[in-house]
PDB file of N, CA and C in Angstrom:
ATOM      1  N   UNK A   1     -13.044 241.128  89.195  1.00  0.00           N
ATOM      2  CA  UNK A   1     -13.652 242.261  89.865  1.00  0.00           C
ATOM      3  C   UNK A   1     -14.617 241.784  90.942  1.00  0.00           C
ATOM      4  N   UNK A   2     -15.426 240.922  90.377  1.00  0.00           N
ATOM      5  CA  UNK A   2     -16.094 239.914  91.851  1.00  0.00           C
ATOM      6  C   UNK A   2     -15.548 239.748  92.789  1.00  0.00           C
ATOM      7  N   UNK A   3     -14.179 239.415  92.642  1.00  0.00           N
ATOM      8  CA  UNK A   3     -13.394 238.892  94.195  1.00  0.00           C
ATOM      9  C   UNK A   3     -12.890 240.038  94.971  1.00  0.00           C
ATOM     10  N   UNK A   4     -12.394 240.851  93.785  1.00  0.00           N
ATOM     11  CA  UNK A   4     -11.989 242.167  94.484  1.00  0.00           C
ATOM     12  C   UNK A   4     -13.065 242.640  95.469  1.00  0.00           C
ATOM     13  N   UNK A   5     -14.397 243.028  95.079  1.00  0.00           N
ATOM     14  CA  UNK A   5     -15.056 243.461  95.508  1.00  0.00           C
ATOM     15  C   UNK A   5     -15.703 242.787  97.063  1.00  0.00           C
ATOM     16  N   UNK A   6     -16.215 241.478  96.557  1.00  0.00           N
ATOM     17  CA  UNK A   6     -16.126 240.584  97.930  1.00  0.00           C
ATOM     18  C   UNK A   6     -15.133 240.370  98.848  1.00  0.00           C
ATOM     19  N   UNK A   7     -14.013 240.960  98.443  1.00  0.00           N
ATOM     20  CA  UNK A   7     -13.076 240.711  99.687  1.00  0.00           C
ATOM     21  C   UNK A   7     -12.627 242.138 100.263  1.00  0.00           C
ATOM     22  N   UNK A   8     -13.455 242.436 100.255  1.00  0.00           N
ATOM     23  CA  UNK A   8     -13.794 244.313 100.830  1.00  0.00           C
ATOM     24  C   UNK A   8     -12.672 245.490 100.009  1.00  0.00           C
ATOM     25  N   UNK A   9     -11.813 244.804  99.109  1.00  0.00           N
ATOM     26  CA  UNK A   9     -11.031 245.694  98.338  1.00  0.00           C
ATOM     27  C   UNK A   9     -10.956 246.770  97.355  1.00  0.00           C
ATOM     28  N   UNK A  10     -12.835 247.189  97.339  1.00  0.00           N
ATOM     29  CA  UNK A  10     -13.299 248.203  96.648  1.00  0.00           C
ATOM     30  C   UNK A  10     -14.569 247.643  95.837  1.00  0.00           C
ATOM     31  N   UNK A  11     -15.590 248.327  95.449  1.00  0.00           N
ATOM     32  CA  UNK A  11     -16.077 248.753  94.921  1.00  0.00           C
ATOM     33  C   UNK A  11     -16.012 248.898  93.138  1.00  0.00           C
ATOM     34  N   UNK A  12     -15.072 249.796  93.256  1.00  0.00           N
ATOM     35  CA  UNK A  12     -14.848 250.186  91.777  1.00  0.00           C
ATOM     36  C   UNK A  12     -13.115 250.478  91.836  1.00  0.00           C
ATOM     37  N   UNK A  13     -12.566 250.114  90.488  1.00  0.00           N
ATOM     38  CA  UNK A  13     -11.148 249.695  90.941  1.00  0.00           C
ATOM     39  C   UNK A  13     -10.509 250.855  89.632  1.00  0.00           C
ATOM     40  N   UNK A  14      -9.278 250.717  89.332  1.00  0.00           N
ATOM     41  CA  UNK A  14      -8.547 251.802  88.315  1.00  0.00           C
ATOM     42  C   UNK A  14      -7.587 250.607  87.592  1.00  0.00           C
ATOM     43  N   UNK A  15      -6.905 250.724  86.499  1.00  0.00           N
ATOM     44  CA  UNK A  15      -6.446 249.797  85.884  1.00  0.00           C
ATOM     45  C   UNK A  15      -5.118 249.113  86.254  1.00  0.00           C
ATOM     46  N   UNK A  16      -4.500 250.400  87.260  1.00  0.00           N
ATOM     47  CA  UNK A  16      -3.519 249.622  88.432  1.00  0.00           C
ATOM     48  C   UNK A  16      -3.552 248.534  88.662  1.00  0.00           C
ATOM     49  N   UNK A  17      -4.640 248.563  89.467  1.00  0.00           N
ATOM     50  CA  UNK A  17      -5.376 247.484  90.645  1.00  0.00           C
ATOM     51  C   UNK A  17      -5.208 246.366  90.001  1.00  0.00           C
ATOM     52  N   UNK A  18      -5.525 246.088  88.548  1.00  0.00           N
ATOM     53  CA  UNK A  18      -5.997 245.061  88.055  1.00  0.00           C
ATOM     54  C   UNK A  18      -4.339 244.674  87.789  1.00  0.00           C
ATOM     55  N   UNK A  19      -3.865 245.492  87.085  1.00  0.00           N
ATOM     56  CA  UNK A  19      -3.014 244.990  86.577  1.00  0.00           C
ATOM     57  C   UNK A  19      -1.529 244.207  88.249  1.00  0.00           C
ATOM     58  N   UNK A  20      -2.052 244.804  89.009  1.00  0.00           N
ATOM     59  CA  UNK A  20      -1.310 244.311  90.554  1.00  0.00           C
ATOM     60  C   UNK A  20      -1.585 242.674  90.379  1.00  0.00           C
ATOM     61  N   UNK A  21      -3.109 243.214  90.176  1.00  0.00           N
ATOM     62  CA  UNK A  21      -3.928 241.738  91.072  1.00  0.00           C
ATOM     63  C   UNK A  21      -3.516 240.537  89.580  1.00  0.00           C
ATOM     64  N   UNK A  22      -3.791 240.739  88.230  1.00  0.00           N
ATOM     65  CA  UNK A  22      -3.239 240.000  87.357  1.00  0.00           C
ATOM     66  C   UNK A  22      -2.148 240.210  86.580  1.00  0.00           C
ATOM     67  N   UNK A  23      -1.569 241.049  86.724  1.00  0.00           N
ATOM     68  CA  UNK A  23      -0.151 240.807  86.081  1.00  0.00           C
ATOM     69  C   UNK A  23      -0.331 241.221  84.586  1.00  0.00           C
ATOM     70  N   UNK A  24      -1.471 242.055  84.476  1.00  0.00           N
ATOM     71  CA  UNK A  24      -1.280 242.167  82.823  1.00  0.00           C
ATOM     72  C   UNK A  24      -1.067 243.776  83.183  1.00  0.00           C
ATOM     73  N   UNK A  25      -0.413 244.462  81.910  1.00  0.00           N
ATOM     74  CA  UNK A  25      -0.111 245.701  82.172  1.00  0.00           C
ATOM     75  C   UNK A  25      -1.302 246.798  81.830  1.00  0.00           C
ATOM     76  N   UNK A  26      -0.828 247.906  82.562  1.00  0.00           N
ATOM     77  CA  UNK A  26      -2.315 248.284  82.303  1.00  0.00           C
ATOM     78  C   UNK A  26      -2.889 248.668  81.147  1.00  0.00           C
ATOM     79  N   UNK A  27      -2.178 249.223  80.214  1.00  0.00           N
ATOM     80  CA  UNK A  27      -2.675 249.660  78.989  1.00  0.00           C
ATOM     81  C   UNK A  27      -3.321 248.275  78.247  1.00  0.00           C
ATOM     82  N   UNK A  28      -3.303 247.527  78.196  1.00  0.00           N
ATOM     83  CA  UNK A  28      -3.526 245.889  77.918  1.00  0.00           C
ATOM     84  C   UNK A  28      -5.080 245.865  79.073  1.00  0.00           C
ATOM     85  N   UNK A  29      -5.120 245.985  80.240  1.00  0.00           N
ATOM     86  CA  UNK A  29      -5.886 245.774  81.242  1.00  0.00           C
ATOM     87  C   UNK A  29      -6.781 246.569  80.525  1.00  0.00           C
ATOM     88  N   UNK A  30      -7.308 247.612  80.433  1.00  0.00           N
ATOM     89  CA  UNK A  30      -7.741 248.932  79.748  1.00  0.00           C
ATOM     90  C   UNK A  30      -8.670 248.304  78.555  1.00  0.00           C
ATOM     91  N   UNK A  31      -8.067 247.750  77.574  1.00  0.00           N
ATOM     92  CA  UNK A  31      -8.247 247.383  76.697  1.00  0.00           C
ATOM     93  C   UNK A  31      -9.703 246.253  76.791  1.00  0.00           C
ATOM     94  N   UNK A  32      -9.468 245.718  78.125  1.00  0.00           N
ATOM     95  CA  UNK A  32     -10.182 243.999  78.278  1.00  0.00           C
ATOM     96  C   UNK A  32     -11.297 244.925  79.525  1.00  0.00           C
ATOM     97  N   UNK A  33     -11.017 246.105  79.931  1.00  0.00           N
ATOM     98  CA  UNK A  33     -12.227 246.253  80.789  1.00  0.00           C
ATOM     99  C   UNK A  33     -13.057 247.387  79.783  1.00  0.00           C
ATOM    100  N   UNK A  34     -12.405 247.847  78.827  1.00  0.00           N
ATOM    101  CA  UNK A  34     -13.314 248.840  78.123  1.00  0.00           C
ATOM    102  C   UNK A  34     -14.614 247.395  77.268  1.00  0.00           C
ATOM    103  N   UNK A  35     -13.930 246.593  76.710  1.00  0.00           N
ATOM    104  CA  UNK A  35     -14.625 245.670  76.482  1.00  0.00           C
ATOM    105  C   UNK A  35     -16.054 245.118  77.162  1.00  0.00           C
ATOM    106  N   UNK A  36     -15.879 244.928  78.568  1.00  0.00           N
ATOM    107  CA  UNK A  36     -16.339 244.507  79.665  1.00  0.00           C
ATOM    108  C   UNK A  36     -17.411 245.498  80.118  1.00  0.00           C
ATOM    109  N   UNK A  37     -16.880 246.897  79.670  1.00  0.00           N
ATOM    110  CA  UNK A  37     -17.740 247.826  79.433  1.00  0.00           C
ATOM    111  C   UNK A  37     -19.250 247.817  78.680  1.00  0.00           C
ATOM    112  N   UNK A  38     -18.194 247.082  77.276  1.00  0.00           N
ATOM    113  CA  UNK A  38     -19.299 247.770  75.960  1.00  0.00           C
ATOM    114  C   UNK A  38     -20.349 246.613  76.588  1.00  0.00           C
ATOM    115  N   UNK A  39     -19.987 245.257  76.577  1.00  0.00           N
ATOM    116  CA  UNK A  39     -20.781 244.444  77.099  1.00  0.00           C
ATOM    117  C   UNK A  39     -21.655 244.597  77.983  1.00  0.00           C
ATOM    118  N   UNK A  40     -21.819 245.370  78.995  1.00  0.00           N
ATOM    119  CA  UNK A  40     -22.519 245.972  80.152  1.00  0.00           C
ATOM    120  C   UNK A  40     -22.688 244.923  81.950  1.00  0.00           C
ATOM    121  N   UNK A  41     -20.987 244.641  81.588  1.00  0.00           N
ATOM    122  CA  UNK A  41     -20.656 244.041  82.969  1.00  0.00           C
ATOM    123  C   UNK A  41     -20.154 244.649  83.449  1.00  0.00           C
ATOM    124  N   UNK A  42     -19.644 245.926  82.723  1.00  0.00           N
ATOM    125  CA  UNK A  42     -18.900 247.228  84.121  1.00  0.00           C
ATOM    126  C   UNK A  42     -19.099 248.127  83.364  1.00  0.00           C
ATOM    127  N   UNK A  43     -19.324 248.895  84.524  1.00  0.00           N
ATOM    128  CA  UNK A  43     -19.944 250.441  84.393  1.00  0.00           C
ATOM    129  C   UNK A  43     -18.496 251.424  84.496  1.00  0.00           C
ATOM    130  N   UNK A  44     -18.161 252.873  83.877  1.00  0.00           N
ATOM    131  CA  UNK A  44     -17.580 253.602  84.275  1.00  0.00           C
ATOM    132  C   UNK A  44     -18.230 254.710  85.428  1.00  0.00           C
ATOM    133  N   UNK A  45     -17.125 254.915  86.120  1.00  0.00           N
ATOM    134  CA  UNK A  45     -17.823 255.787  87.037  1.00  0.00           C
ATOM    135  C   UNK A  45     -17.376 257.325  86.590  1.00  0.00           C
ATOM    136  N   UNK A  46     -17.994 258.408  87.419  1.00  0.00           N
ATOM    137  CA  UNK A  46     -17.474 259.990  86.926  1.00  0.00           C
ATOM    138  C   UNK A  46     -16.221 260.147  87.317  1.00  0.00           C
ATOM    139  N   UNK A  47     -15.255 259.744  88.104  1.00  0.00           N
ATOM    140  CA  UNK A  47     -14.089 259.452  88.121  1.00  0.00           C
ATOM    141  C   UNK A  47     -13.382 258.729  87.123  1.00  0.00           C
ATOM    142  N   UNK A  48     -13.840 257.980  86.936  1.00  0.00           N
ATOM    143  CA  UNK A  48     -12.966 257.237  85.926  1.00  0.00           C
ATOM    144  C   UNK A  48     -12.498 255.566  85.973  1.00  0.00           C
ATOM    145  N   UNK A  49     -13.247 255.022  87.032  1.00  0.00           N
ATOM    146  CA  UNK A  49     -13.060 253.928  87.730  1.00  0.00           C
ATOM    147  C   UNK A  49     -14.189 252.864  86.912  1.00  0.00           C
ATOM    148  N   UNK A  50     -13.605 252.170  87.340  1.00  0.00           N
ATOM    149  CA  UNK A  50     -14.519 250.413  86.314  1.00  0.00           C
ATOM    150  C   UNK A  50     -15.220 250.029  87.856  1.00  0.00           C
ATOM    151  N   UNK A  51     -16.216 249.924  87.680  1.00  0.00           N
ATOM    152  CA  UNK A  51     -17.268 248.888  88.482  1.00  0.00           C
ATOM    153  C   UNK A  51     -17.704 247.751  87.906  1.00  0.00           C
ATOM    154  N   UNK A  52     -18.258 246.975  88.593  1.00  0.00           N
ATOM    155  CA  UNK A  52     -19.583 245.597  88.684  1.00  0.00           C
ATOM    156  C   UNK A  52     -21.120 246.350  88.073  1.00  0.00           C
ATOM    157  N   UNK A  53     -21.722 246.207  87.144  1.00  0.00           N
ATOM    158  CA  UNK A  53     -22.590 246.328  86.422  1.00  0.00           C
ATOM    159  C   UNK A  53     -23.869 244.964  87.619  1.00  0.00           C
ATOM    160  N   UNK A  54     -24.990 245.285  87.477  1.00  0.00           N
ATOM    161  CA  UNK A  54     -25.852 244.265  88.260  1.00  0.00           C
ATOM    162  C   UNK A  54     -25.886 243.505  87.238  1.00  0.00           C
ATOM    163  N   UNK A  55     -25.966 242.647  86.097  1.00  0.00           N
ATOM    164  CA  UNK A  55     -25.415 241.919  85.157  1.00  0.00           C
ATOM    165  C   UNK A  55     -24.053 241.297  85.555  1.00  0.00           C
ATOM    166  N   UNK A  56     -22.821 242.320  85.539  1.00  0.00           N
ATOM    167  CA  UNK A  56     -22.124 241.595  86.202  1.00  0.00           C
ATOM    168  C   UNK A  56     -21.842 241.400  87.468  1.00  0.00           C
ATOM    169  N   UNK A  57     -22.323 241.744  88.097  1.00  0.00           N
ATOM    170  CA  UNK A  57     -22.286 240.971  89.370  1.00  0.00           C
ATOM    171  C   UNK A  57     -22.711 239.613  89.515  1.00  0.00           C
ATOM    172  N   UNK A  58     -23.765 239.639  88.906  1.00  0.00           N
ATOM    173  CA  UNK A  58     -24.527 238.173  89.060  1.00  0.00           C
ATOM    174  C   UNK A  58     -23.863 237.492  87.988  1.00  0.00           C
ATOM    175  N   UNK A  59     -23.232 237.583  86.774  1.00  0.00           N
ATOM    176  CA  UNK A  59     -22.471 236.404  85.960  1.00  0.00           C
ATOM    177  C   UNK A  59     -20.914 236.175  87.097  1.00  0.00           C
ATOM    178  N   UNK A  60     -20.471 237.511  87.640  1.00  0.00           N
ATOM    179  CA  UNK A  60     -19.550 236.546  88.325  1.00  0.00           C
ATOM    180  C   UNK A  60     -19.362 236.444  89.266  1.00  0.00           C
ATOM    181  N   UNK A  61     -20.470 236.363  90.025  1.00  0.00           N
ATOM    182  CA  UNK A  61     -21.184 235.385  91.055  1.00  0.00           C
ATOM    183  C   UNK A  61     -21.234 234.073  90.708  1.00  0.00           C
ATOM    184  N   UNK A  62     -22.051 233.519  89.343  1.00  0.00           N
ATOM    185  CA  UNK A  62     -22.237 232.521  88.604  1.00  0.00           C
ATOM    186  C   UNK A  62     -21.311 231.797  88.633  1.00  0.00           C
ATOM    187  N   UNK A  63     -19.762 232.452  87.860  1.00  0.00           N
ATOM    188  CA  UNK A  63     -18.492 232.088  87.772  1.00  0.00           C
ATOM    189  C   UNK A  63     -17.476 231.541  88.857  1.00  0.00           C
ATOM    190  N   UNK A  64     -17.609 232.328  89.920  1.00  0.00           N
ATOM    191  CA  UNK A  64     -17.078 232.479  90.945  1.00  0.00           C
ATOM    192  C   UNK A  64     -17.635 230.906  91.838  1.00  0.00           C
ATOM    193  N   UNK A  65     -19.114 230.842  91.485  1.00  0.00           N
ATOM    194  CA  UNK A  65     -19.786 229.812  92.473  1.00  0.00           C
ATOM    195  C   UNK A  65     -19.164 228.360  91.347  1.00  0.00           C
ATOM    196  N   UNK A  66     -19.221 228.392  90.373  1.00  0.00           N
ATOM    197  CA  UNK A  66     -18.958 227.010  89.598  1.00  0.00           C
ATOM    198  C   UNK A  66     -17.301 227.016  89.799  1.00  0.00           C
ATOM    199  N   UNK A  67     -16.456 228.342  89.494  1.00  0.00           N
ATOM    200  CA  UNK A  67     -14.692 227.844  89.509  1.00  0.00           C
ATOM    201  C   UNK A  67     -14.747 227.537  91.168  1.00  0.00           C
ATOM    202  N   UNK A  68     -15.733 227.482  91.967  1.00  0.00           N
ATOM    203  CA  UNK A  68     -14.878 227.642  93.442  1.00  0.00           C
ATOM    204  C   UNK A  68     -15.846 226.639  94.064  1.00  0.00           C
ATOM    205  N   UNK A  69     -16.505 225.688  93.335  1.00  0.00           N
ATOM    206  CA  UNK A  69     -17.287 224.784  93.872  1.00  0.00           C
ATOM    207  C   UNK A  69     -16.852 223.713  94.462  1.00  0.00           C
ATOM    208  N   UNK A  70     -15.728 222.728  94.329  1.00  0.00           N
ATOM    209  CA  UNK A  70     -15.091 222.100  94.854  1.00  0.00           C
ATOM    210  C   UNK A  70     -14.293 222.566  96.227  1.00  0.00           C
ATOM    211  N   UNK A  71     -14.162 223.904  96.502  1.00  0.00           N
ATOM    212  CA  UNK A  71     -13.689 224.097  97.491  1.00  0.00           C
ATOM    213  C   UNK A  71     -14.601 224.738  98.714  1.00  0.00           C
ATOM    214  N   UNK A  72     -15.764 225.054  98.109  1.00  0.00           N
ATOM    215  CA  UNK A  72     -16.760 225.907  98.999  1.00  0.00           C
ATOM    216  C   UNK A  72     -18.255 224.464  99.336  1.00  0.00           C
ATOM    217  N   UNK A  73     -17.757 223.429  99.058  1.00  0.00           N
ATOM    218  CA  UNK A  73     -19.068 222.129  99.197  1.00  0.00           C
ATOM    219  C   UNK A  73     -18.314 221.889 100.686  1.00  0.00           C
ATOM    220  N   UNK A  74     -19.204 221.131 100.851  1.00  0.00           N
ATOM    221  CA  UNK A  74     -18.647 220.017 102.702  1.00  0.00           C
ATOM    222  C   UNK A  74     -17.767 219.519 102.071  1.00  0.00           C
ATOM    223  N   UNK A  75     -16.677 218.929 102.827  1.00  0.00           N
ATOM    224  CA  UNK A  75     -15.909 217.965 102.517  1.00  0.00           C
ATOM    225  C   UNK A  75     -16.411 216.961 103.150  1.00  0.00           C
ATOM    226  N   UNK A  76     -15.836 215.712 102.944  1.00  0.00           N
ATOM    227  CA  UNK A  76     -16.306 214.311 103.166  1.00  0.00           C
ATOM    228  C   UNK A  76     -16.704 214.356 104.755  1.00  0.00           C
ATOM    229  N   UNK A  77     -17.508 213.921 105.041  1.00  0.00           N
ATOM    230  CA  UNK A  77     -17.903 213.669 106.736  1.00  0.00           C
ATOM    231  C   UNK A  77     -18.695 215.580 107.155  1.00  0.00           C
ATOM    232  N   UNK A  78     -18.524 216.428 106.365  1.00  0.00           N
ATOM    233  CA  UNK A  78     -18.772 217.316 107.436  1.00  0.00           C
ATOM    234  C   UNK A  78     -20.396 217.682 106.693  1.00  0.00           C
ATOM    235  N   UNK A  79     -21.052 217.745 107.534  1.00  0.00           N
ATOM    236  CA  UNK A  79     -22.959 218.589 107.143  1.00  0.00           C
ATOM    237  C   UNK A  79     -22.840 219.663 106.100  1.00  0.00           C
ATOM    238  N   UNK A  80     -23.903 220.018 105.600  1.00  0.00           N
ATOM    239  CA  UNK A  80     -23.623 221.130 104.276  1.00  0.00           C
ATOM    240  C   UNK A  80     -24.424 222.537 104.986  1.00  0.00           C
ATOM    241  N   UNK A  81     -24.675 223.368 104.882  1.00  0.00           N
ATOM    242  CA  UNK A  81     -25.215 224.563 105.297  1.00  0.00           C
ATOM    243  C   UNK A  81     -26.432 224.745 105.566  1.00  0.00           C
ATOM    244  N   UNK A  82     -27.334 223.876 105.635  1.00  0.00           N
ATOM    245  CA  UNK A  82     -28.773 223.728 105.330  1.00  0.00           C
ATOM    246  C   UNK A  82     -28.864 222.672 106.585  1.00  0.00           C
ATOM    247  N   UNK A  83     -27.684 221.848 107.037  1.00  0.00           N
ATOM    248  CA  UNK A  83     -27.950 220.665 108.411  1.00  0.00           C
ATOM    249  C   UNK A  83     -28.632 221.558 109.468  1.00  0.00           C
ATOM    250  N   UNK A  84     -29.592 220.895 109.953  1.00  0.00           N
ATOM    251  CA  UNK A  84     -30.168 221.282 111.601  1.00  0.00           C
ATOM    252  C   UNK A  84     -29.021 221.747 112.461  1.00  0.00           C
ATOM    253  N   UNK A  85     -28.019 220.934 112.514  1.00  0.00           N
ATOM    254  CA  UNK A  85     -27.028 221.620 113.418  1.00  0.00           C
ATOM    255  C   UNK A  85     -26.621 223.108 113.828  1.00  0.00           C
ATOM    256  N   UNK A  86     -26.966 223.618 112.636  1.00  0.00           N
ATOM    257  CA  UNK A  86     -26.518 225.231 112.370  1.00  0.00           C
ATOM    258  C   UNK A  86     -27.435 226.392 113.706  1.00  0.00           C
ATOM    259  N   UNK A  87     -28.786 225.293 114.235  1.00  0.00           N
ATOM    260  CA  UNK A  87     -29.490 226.199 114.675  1.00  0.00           C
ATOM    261  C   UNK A  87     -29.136 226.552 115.954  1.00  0.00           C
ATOM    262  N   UNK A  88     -28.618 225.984 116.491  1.00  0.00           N
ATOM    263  CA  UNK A  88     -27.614 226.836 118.094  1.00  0.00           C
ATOM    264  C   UNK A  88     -26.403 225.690 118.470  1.00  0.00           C
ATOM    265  N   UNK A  89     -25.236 225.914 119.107  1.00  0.00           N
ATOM    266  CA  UNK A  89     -24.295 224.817 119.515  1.00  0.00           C
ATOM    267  C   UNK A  89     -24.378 224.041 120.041  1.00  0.00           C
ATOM    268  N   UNK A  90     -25.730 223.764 120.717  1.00  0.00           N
ATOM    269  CA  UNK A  90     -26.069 222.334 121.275  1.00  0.00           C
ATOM    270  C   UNK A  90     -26.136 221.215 120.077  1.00  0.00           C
ATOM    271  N   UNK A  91     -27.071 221.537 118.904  1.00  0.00           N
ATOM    272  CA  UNK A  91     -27.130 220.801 117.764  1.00  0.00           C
ATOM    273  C   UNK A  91     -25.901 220.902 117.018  1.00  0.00           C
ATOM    274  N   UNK A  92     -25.130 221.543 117.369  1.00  0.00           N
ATOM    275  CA  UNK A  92     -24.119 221.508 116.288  1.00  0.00           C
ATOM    276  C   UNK A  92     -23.082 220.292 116.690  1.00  0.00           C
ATOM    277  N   UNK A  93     -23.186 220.636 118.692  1.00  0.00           N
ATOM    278  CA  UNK A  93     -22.117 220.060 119.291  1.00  0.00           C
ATOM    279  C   UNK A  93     -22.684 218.396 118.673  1.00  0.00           C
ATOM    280  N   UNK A  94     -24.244 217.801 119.065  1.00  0.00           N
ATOM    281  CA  UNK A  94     -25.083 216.700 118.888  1.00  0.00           C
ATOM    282  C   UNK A  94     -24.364 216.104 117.616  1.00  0.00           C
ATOM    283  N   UNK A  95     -24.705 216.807 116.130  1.00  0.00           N
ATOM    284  CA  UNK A  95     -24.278 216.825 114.685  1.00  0.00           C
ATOM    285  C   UNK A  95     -22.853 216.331 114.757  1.00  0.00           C
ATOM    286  N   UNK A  96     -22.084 216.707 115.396  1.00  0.00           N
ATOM    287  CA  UNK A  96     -20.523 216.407 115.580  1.00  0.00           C
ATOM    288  C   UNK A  96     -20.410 215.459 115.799  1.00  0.00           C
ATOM    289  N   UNK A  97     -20.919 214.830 117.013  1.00  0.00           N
ATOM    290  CA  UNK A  97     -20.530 213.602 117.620  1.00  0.00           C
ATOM    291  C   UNK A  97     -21.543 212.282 117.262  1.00  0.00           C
ATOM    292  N   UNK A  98     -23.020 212.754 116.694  1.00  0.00           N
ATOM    293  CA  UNK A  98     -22.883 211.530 115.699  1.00  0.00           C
ATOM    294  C   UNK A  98     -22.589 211.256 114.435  1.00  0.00           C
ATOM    295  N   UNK A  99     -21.639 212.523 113.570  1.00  0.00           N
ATOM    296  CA  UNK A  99     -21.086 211.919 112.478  1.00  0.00           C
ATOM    297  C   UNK A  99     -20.068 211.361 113.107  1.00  0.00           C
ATOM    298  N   UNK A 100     -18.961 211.807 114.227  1.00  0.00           N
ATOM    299  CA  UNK A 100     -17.911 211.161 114.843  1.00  0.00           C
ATOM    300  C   UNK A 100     -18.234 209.632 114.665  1.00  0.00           C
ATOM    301  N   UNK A 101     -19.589 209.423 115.765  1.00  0.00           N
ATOM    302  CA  UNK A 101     -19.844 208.019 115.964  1.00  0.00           C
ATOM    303  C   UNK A 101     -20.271 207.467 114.716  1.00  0.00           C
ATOM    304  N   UNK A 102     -21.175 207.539 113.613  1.00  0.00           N
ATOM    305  CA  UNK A 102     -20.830 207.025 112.206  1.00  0.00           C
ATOM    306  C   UNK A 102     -19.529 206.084 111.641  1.00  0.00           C
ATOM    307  N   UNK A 103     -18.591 207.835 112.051  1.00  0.00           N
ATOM    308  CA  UNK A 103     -17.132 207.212 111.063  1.00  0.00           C
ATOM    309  C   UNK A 103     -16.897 205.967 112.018  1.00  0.00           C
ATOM    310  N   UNK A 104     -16.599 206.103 113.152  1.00  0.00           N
ATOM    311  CA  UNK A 104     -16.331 204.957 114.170  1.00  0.00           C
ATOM    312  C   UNK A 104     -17.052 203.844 113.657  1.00  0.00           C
ATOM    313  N   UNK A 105     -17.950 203.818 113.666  1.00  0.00           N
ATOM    314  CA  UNK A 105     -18.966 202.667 112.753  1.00  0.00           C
ATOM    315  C   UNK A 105     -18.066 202.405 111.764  1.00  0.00           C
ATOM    316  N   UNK A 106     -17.778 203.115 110.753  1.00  0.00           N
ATOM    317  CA  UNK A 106     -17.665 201.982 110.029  1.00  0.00           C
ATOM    318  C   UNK A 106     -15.924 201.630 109.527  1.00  0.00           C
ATOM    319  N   UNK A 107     -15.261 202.467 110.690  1.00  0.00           N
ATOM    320  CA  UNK A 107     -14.238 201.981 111.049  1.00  0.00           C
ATOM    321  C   UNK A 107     -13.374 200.271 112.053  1.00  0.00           C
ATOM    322  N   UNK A 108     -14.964 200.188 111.714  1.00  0.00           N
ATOM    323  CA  UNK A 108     -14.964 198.572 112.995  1.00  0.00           C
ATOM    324  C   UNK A 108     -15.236 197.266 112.574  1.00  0.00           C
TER     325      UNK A 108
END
């Protein structure tokens, strides 16, 4: 429901959705968000729709940041989000070309 939501695909979803997005059927789906419910990581809405609870939002945020950490870090050679570079494209262009010149270093 985290991703759903971060990737602008709603808000609050119906047991369809879920069952599209994972493949479990819905009466089964139903079952694992009423759960998710009692727990107080999703809320029902007056419609009838499952939301993100502020509890859960932030556990799968939590989740989301540890399963997706290897892919959301710098990769080898590139600055992390916090480098000086970030502060206008002159520094960024600067940041570029002396990690460039680095690797060259120690390519020699």
């Amino acid at each position: 429901m985290f991703w759903i939501k971060g990737e602008g695909l709603g808000e609050s979803v119906d047991p369809s959705l879920i069952e599209r997005f994972l493949g479990v059927e819905a009466k089964m789906g139903v079952k694992y968000l009423d759960r998710l419910v009692a727990e107080d990581l999703l809320g029902r809405t007056s419609d009838g729709l499952y939301e993100l609870t502020v509890s859960g939002h932030k556990l799968g945020a939590r989740v989301f940041a540890d399963e997706f950490a290897d892919l959301t870090r710098p990769g080898h050679g590139e600055c992390g989000p916090d480098c000086w570079c970030h502060a206008d494209p002159d520094e960024a262009e600067a940041c570029a070309a002396e990690r460039a010149g680095e690797l060259h270093l120690r390519d020699s």
